[in-house]
C-alpha atoms as a PDB file:
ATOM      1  CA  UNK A   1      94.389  82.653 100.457  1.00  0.00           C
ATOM      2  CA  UNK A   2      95.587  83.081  96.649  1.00  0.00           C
ATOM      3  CA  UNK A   3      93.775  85.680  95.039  1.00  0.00           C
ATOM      4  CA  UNK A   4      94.662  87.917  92.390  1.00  0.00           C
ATOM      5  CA  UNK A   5      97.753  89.749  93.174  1.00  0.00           C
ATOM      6  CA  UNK A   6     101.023  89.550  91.707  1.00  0.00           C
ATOM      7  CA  UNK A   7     101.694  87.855  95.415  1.00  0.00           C
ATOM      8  CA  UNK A   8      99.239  84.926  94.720  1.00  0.00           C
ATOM      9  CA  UNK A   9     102.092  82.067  94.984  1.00  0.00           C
ATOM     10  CA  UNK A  10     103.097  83.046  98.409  1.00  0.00           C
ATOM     11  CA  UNK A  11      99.672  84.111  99.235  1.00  0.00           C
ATOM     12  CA  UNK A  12      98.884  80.275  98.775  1.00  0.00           C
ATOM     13  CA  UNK A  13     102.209  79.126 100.238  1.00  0.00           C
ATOM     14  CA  UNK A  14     100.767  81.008 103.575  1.00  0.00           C
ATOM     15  CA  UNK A  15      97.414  80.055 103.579  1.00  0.00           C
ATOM     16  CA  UNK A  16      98.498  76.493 102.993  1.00  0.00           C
ATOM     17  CA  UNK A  17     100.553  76.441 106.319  1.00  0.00           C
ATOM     18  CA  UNK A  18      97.894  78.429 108.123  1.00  0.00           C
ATOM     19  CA  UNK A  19      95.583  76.219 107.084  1.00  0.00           C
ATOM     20  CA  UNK A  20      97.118  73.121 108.048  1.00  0.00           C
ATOM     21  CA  UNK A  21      98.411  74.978 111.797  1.00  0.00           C
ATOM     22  CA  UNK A  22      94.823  75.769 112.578  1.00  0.00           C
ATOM     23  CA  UNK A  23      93.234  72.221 111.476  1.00  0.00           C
ATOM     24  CA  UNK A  24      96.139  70.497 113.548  1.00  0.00           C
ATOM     25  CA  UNK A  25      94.517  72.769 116.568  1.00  0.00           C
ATOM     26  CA  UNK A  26      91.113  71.703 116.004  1.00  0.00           C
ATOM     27  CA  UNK A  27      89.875  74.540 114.542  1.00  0.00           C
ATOM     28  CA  UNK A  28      86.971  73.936 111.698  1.00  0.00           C
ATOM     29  CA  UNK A  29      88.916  75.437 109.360  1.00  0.00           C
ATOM     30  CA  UNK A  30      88.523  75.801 105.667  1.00  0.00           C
ATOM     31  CA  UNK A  31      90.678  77.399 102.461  1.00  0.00           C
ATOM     32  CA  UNK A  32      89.186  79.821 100.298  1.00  0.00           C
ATOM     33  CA  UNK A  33      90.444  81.163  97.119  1.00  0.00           C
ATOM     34  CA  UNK A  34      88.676  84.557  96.389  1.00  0.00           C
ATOM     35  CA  UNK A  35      90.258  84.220  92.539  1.00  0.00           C
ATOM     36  CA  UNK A  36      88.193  81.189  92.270  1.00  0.00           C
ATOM     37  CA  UNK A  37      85.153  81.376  94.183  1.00  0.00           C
ATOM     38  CA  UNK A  38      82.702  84.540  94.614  1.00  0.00           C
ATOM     39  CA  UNK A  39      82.690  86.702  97.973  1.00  0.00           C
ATOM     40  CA  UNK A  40      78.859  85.277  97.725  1.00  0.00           C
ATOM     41  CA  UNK A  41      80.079  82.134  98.923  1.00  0.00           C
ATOM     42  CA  UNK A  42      81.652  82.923 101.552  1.00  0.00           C
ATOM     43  CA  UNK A  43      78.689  85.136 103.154  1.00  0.00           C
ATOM     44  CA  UNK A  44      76.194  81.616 102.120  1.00  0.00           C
ATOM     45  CA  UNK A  45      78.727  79.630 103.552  1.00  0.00           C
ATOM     46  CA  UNK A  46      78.251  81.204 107.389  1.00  0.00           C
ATOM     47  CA  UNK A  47      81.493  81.141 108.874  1.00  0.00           C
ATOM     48  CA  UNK A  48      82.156  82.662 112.069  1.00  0.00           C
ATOM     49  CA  UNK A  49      85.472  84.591 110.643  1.00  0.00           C
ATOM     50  CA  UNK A  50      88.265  84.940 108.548  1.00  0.00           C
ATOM     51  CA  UNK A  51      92.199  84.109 108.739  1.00  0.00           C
ATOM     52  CA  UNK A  52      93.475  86.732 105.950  1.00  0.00           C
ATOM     53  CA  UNK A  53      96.769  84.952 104.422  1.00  0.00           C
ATOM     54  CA  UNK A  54      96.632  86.917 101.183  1.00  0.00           C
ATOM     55  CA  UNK A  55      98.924  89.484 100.287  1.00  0.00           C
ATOM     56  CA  UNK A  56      99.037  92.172  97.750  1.00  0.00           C
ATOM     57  CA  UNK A  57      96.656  94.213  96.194  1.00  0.00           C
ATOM     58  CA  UNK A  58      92.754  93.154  96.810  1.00  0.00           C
ATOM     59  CA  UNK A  59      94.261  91.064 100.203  1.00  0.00           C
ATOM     60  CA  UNK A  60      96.462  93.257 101.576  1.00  0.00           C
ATOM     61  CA  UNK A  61      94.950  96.800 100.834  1.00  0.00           C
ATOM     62  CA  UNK A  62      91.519  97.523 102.320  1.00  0.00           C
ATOM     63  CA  UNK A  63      89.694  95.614  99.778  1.00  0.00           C
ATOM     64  CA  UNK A  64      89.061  92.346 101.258  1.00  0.00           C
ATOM     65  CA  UNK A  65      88.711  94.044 104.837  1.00  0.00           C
ATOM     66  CA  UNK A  66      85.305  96.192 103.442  1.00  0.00           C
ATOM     67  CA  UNK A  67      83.828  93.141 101.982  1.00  0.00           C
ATOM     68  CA  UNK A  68      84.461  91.395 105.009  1.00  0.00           C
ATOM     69  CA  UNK A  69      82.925  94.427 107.157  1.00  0.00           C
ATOM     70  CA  UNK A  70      79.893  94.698 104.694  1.00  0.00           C
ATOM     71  CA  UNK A  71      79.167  91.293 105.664  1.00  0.00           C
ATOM     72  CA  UNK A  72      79.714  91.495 109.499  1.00  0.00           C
ATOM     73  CA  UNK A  73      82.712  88.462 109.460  1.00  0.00           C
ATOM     74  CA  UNK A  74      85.298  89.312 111.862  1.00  0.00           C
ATOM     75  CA  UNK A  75      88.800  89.234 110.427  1.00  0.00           C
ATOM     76  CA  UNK A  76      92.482  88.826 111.479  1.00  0.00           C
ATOM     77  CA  UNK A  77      94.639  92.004 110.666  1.00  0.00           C
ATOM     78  CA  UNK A  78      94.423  95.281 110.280  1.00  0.00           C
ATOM     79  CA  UNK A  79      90.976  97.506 109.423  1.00  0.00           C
ATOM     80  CA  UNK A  80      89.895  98.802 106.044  1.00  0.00           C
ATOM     81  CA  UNK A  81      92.423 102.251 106.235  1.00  0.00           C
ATOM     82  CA  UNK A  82      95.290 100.878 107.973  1.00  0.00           C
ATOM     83  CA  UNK A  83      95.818  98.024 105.110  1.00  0.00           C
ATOM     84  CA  UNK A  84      94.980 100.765 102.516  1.00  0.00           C
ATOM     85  CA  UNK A  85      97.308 102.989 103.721  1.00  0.00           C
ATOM     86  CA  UNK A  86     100.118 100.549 104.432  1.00  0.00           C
ATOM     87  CA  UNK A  87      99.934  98.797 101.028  1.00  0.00           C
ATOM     88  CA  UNK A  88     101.038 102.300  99.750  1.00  0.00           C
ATOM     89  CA  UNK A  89     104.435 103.341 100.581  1.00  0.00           C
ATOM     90  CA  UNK A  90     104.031 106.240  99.618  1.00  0.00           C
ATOM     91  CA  UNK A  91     101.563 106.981 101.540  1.00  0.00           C
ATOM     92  CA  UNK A  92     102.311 105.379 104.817  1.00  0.00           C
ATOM     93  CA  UNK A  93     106.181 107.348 104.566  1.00  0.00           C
ATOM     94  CA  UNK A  94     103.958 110.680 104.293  1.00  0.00           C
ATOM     95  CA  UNK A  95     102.253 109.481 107.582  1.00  0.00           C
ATOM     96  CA  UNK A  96     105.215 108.960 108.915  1.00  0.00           C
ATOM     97  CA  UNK A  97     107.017 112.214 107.953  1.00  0.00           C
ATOM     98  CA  UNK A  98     104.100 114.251 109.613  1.00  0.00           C
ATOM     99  CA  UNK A  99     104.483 112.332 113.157  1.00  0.00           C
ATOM    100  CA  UNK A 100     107.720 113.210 112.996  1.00  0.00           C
ATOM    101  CA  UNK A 101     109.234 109.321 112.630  1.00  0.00           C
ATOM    102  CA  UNK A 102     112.309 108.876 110.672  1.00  0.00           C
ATOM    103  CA  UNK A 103     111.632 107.481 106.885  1.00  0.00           C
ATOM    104  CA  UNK A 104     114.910 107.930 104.159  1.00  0.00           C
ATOM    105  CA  UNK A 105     114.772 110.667 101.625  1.00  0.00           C
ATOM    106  CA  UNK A 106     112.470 109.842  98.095  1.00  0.00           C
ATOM    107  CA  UNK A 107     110.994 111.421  95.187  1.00  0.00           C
ATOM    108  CA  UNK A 108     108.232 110.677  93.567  1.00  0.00           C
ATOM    109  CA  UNK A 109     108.693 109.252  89.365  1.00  0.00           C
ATOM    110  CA  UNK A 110     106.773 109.499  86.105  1.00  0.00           C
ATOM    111  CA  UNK A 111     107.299 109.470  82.565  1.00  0.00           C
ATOM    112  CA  UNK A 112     108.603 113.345  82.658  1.00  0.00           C
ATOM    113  CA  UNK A 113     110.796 113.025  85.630  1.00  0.00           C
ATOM    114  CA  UNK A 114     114.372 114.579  85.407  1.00  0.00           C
ATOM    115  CA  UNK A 115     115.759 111.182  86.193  1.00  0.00           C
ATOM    116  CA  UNK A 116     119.506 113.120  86.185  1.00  0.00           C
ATOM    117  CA  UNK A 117     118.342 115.548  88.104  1.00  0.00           C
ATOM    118  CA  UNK A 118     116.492 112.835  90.823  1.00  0.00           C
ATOM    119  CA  UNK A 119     119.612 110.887  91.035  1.00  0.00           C
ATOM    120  CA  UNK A 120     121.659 113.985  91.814  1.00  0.00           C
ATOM    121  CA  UNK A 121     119.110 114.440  94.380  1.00  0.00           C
ATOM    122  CA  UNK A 122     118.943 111.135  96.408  1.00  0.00           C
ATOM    123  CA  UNK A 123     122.633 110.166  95.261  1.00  0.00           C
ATOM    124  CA  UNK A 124     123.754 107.057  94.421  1.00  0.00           C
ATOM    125  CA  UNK A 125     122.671 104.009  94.889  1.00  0.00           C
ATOM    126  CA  UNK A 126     118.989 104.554  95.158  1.00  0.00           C
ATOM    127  CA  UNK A 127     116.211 101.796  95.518  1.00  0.00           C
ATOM    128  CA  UNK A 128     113.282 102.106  92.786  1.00  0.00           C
ATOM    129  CA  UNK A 129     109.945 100.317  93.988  1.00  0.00           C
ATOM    130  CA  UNK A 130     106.472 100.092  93.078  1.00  0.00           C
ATOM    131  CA  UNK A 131     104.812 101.928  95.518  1.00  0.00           C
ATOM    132  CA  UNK A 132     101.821  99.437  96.464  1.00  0.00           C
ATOM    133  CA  UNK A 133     103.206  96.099  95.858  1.00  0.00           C
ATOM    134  CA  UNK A 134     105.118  93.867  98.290  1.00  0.00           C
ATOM    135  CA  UNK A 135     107.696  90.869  98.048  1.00  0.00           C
ATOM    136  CA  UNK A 136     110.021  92.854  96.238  1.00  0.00           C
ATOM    137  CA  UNK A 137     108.129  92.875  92.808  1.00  0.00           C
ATOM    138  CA  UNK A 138     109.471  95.150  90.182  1.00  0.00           C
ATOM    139  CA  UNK A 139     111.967  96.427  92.843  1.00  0.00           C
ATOM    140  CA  UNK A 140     115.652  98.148  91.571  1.00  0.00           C
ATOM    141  CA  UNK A 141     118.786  98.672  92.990  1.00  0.00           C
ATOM    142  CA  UNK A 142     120.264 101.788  90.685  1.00  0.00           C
ATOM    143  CA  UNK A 143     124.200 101.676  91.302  1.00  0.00           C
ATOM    144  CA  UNK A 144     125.110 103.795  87.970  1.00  0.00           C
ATOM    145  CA  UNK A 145     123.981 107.240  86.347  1.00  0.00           C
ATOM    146  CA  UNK A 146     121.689 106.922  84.038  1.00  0.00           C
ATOM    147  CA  UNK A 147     120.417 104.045  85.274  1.00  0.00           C
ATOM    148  CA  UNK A 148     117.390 105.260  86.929  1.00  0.00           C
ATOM    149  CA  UNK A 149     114.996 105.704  83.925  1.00  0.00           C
ATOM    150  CA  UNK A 150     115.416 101.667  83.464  1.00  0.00           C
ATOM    151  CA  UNK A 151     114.427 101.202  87.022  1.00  0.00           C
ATOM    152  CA  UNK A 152     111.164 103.434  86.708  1.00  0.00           C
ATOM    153  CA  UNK A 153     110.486 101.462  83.696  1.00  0.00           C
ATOM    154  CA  UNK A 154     110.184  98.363  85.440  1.00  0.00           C
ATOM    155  CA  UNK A 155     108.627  99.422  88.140  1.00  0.00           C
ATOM    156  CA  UNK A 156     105.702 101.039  86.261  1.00  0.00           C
ATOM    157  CA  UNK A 157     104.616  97.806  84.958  1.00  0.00           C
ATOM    158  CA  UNK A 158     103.905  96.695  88.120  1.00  0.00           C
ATOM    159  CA  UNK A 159     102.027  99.798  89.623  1.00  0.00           C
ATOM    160  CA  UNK A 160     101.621 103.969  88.005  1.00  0.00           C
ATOM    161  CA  UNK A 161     102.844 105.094  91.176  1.00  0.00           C
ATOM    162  CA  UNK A 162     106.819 104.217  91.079  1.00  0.00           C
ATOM    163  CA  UNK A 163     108.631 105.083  94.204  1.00  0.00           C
ATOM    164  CA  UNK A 164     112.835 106.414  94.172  1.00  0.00           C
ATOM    165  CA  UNK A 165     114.105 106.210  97.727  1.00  0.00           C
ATOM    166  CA  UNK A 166     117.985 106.614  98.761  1.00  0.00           C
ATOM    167  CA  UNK A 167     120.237 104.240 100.199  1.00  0.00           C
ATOM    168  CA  UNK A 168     120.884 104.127 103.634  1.00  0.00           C
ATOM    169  CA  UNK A 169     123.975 102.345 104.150  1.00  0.00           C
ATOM    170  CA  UNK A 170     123.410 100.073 106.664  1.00  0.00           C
ATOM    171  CA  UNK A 171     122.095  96.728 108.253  1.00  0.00           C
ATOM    172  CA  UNK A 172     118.028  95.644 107.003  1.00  0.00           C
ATOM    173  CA  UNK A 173     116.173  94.570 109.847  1.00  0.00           C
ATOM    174  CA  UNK A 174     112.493  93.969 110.578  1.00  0.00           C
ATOM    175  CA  UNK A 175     110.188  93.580 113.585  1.00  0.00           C
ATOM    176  CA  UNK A 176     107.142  91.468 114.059  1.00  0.00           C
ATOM    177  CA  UNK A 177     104.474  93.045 115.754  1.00  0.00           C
ATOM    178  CA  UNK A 178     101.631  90.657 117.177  1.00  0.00           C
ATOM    179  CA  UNK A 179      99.274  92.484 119.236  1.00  0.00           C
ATOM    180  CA  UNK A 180     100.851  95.480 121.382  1.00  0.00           C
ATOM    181  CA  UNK A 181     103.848  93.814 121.664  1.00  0.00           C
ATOM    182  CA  UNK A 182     107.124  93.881 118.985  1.00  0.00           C
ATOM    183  CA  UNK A 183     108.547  90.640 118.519  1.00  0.00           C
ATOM    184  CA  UNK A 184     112.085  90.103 118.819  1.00  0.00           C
ATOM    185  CA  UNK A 185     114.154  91.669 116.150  1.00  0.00           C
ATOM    186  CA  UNK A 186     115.532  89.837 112.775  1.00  0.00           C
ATOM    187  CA  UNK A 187     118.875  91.199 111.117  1.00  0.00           C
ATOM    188  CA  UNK A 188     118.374  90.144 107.372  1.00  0.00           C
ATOM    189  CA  UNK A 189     121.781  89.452 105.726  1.00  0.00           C
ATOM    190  CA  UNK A 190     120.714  88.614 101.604  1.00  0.00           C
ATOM    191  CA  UNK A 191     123.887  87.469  99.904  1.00  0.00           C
ATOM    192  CA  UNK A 192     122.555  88.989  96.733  1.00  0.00           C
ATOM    193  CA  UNK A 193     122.340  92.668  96.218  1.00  0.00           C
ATOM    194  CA  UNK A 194     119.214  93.177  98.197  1.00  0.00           C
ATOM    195  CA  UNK A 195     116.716  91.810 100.535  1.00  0.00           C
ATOM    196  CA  UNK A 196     114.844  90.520  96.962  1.00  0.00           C
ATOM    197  CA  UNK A 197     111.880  88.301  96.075  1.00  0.00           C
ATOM    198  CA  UNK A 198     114.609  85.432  95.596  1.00  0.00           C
ATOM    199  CA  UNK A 199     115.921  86.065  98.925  1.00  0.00           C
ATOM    200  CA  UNK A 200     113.189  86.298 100.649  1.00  0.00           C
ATOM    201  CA  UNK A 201     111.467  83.196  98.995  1.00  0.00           C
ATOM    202  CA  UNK A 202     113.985  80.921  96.336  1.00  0.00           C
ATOM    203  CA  UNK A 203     117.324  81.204  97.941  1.00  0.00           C
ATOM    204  CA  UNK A 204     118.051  79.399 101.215  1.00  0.00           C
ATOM    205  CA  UNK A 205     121.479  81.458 101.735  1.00  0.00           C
ATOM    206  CA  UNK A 206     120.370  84.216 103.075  1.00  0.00           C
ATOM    207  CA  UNK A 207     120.655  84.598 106.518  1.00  0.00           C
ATOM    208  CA  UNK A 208     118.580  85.957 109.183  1.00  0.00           C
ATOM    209  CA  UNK A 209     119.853  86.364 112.617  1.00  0.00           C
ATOM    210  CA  UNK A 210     117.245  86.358 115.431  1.00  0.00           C
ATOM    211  CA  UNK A 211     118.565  87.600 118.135  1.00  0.00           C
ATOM    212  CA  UNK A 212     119.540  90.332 115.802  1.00  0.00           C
ATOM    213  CA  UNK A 213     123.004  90.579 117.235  1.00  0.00           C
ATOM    214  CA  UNK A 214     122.025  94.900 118.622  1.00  0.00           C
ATOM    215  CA  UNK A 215     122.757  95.929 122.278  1.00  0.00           C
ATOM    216  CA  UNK A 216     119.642  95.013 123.965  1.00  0.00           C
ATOM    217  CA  UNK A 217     119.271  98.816 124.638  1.00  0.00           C
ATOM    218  CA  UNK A 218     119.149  99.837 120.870  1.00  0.00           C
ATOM    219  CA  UNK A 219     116.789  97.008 120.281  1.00  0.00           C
ATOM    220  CA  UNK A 220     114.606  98.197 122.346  1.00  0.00           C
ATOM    221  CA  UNK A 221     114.489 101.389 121.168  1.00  0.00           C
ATOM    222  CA  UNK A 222     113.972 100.585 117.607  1.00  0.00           C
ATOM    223  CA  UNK A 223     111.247  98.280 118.091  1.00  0.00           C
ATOM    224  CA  UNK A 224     109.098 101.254 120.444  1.00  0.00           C
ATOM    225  CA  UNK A 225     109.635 102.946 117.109  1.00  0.00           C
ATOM    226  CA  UNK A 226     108.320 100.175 115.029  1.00  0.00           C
ATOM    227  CA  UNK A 227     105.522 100.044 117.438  1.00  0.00           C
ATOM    228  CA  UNK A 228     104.916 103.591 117.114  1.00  0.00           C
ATOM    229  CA  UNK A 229     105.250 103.474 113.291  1.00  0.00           C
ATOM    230  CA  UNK A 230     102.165 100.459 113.197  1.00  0.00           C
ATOM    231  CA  UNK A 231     100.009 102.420 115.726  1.00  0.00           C
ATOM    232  CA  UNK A 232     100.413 106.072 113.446  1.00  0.00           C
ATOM    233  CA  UNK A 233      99.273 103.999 110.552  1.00  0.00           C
ATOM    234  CA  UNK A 234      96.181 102.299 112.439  1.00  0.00           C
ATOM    235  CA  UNK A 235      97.398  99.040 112.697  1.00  0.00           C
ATOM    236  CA  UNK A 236      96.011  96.093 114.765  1.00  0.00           C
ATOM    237  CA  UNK A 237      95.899  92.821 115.580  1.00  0.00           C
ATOM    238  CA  UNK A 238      99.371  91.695 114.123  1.00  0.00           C
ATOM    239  CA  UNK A 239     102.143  93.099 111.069  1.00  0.00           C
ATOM    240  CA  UNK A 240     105.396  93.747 110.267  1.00  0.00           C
ATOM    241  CA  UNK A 241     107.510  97.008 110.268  1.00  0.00           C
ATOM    242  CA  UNK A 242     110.948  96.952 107.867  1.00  0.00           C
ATOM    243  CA  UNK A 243     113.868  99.200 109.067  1.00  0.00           C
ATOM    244  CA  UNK A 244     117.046 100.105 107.881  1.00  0.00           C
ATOM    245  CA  UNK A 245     119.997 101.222 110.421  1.00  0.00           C
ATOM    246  CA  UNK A 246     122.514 103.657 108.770  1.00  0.00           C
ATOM    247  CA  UNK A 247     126.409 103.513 109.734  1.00  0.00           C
ATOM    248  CA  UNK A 248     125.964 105.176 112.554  1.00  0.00           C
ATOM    249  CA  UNK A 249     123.176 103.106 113.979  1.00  0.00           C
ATOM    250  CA  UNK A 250     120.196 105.870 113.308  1.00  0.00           C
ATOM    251  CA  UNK A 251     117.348 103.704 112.155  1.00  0.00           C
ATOM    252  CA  UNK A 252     115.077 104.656 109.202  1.00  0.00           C
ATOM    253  CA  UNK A 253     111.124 102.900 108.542  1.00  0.00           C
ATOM    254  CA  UNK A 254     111.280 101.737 104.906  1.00  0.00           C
ATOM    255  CA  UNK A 255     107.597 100.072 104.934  1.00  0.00           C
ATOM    256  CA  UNK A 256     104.748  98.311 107.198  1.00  0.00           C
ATOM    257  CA  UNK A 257     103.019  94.630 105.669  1.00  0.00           C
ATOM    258  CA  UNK A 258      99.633  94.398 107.511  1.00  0.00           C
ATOM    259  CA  UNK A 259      99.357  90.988 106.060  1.00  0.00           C
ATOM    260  CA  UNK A 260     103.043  89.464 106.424  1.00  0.00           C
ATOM    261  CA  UNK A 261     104.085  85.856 104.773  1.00  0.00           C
ATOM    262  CA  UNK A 262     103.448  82.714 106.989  1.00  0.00           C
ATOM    263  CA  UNK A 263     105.966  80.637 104.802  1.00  0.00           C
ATOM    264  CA  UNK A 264     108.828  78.563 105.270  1.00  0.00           C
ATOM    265  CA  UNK A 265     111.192  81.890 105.162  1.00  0.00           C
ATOM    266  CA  UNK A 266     108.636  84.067 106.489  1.00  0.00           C
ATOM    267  CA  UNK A 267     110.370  86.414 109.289  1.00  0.00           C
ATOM    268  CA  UNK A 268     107.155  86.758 111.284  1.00  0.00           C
ATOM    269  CA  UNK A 269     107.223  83.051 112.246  1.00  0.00           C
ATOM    270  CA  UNK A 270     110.824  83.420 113.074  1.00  0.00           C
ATOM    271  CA  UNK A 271     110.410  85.928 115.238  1.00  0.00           C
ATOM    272  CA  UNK A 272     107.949  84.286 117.077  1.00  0.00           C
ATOM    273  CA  UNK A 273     109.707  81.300 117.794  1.00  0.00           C
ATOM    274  CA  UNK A 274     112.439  83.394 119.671  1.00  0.00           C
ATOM    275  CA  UNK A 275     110.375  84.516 121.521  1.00  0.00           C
ATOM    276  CA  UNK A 276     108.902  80.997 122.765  1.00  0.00           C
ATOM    277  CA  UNK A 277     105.747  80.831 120.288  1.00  0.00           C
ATOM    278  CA  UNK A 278     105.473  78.138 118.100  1.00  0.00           C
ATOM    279  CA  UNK A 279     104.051  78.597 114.365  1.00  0.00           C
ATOM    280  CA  UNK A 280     100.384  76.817 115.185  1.00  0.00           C
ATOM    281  CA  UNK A 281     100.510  78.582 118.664  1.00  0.00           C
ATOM    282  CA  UNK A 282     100.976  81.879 116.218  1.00  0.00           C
ATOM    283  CA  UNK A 283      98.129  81.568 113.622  1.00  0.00           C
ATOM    284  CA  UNK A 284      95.462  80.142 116.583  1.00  0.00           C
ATOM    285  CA  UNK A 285      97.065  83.401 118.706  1.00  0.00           C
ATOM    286  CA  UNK A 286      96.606  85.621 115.440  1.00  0.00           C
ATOM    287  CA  UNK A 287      92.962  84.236 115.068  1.00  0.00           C
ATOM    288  CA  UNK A 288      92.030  84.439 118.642  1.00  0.00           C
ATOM    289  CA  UNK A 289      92.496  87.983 118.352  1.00  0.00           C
ATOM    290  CA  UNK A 290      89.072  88.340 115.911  1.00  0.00           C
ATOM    291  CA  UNK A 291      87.165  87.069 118.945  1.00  0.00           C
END
């Protein structure tokens, strides 16, 4: 938990509550803050495995998963290329686009884009994102021309690869994925602008319905796509797949977390509790998966 992405704050709001669900089950369990303690430790230390709460680059994105396999500790999650490639959206829409799964329209930006020319392209509004950081950070709605140069440039502070991706017009949802099985669907309704990092973690307004209010038959249909989205990308163990629905229902895959939040407002525990699984019964079922 913690470490040294832009994500440490929730990264330690997670790995708190895991912490404490897995002690209340008995489990010898024990934090670890890889910004504050060498990997040495933790391969002197001999535990049996590793509950991976961080998110964010060096957590979320391959790195943590080597060191782990170089030192023969089992860990929760995805593998060493799935988290690598689903930290990057980029990346993981590419994926996508080649097995033939739905993903909205982008373009990639840099210093010399034609930013006219890219908003012409994707039409208005358009969401501007890092491409391999999560919780929202450094993320852009772009309503107005002439706007979109602004976005990059807060973006790029964040991450060199900056990510322009048009707006589908429709409801956000997400689905849990823990195992092979989705988790029930959660209709995110932010009552800012966007699904943000103060939605999703400040603001207690936003609302999240679970059951997500879709005919059982579209449901059902979109999360065999999100299931199909995780597997293309490697995925295993347990993660998250975002969707957007356009006004005629089509969905689209915005983005996979291999490493989703266990907070207070986290939408993975959510789900799970609609579908009968209580939070501790969740991180012991997440770590029982290593064995």
């Amino acid at each position: 938990m913690g470490g040294n992405s832009a994500e440490r704050e929730v990264s330690l709001k997670s790995g708190g509550a895991v912490l404490a669900a897995l002690l209340r089950q008995g489990v010898d369990a024990h934090a670890f803050d890889p910004a504050k303690r060498s990997l040495g430790d933790l391969a002197m230390a001999e535990f049996d495995r590793v509950f991976i709460a961080l998110h964010g680059r060096y957590g979320e994105d391959g790195c943590i998963q080597g060191a782990l396999e170089l030192m023969g500790l089992p860990y929760t999650g995805s593998g060493v290329m799935a988290s690598a490639i689903g930290m990057d959206k980029w990346r993981t829409k590419l994926l996508w686009q080649a097995a033939g799964l739905p993903t909205p329209e982008w373009a990639l930006l840099d210093a010399n884009t034609d930013f006219a020319a890219v908003e012409k392209q994707l039409g208005l509004p358009i969401f501007v994102k890092p491409a391999r950081e999560g919780s929202s950070i450094g993320m852009s709605k772009v309503k107005q021309p002439g706007e979109l140069k602004a976005a990059y440039e807060k973006a790029v502070e964040f991450d060199s690869l900056v990510l322009a991706e048009k707006f589908v017009d429709g409801g956000e949802f997400t689905c849990a994925v823990l195992g092979d099985q989705p988790l029930p669907m959660i209709h995110l309704v932010p009552k800012n602008e966007f699904y943000d990092y103060e939605a999703k973690y400040i603001r207690d307004d936003t609302e999240y319905r679970c059951p997500c209010d879709l005919a059982p038959a579209q449901e059902k249909a979109i999360q065999a796509l999100c299931l199909k989205a995780f597997n293309v990308v490697g995925c295993r163990g347990w993660g998250r797949v975002d969707v957007m629905l356009d006004s005629q229902g089509n969905p689209y895959l915005l983005e996979i977390n291999t490493s989703p939040g266990m907070t207070d407002h986290s939408l993975v525990p959510m789900s799970a509790r609609v579908a009968g699984i209580d939070f501790d019964a969740l991180c012991l079922g997440i770590l029982e998966m290593t064995l």
